[in-house]
Protein backbone atom coordinates (compact mmCIF):
# COMPACT_ATOMS: atom_id res chain seq x y z
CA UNK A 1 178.00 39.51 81.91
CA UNK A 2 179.69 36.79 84.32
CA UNK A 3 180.37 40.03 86.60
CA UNK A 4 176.50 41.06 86.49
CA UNK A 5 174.77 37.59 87.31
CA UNK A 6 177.80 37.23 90.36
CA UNK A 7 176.57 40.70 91.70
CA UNK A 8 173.07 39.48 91.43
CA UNK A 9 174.03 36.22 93.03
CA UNK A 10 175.76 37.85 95.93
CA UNK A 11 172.99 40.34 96.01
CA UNK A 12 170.56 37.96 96.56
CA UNK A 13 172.30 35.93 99.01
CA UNK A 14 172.83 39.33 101.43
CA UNK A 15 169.09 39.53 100.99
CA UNK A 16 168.13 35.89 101.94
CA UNK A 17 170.95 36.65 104.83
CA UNK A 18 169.14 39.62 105.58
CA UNK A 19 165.68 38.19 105.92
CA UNK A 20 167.14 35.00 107.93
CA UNK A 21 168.39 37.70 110.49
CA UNK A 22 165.48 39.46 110.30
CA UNK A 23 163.24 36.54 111.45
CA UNK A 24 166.05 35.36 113.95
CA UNK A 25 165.74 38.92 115.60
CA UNK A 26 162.01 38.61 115.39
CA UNK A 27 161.76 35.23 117.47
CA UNK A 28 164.03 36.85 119.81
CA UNK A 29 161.84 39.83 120.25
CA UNK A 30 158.70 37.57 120.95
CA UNK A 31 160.70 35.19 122.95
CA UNK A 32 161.53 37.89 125.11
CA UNK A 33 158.58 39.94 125.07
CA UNK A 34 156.82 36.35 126.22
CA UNK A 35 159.10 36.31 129.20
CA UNK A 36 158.24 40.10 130.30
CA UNK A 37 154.78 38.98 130.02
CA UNK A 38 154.55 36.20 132.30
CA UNK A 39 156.97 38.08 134.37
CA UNK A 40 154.22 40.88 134.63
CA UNK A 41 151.33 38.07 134.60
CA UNK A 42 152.59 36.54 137.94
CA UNK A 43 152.98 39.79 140.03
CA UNK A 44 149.91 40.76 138.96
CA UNK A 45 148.80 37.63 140.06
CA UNK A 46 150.58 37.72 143.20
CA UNK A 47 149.17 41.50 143.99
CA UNK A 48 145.62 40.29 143.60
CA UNK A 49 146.34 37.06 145.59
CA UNK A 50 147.38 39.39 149.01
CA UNK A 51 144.27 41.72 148.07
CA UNK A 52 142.31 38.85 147.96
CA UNK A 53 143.88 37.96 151.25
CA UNK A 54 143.54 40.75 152.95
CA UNK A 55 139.80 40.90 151.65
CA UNK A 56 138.64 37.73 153.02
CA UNK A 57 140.40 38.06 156.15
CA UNK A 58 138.27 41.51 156.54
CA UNK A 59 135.25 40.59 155.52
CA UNK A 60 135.49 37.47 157.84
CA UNK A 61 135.63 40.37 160.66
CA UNK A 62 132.94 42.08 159.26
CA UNK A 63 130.71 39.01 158.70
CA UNK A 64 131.04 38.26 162.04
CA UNK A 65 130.08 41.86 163.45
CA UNK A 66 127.19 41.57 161.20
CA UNK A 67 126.10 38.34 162.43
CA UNK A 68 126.15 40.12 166.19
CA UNK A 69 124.37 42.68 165.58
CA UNK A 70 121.56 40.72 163.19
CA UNK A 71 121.81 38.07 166.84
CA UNK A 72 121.16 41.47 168.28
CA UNK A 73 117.76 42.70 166.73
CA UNK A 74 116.30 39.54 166.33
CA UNK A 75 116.77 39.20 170.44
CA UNK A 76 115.59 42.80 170.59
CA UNK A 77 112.52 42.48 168.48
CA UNK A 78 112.03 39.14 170.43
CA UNK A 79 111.74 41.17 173.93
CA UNK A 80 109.09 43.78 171.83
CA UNK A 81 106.77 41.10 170.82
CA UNK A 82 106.67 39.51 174.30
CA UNK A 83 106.10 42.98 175.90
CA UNK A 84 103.23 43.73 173.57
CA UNK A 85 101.93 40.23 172.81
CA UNK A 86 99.60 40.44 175.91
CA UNK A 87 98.08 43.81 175.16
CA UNK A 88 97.61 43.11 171.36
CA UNK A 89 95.80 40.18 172.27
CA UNK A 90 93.38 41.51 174.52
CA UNK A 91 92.86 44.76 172.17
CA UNK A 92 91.80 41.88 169.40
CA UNK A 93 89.71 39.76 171.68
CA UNK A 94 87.73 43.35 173.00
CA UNK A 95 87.59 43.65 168.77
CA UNK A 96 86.01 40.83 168.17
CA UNK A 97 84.17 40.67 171.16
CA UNK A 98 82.10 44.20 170.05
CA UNK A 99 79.51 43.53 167.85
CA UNK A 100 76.97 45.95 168.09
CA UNK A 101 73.34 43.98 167.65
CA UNK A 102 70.95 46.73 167.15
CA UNK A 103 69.14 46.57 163.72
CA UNK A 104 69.73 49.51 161.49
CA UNK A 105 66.15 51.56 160.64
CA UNK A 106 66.73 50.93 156.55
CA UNK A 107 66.26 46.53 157.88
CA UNK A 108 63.56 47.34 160.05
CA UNK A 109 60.73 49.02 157.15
């Protein structure tokens, strides 16, 4: 009987052992599966820093070709309205300037 509860106490201590190693490994695996992580995290980082780089950096080129050619228009629609300005105003003033004054026949019964 002594021989059957010693068995059971060893058994149970290679168990406890067990689950003690068990959780060890298991802190060891997140501790290190953390450190991949942030590993990953801060090239990934890093990658989207020089694309944001590179981004700003081109759209600053394109912002500025943009603003030329918007600088562009307006000056060219500028030089159309002065061209015409003079013509649309005197078609308007000849407008308002025609008023036909005859009576029509159904005002004069």
């Amino acid at each position: 009987m002594n021989q059957l509860k010693e068995a059971e106490k060893k058994a149970t201590l290679i168990v406890q052992e067990a689950r003690k190693a068990r959780g060890d490994r298991m802190k060891e695996a997140k501790s290190e599966a953390e450190k991949i992580i942030a590993n990953y995290r801060a090239e990934m980082e890093a990658t989207y820093q020089v694309a944001l780089a590179k981004s700003n950096s081109t759209s600053g080129t394109a912002g500025s070709e943009l603003e030329a050619s918007t600088n562009s228009g307006i000056k060219d629609m500028q030089n159309e309205y002065e061209k015409k300005k003079q013509a649309v105003e005197k078609m308007l003033i000849q407008l308002v300037l025609k008023v036909d004054t005859t009576v029509p026949k159904q005002r004069i019964e």
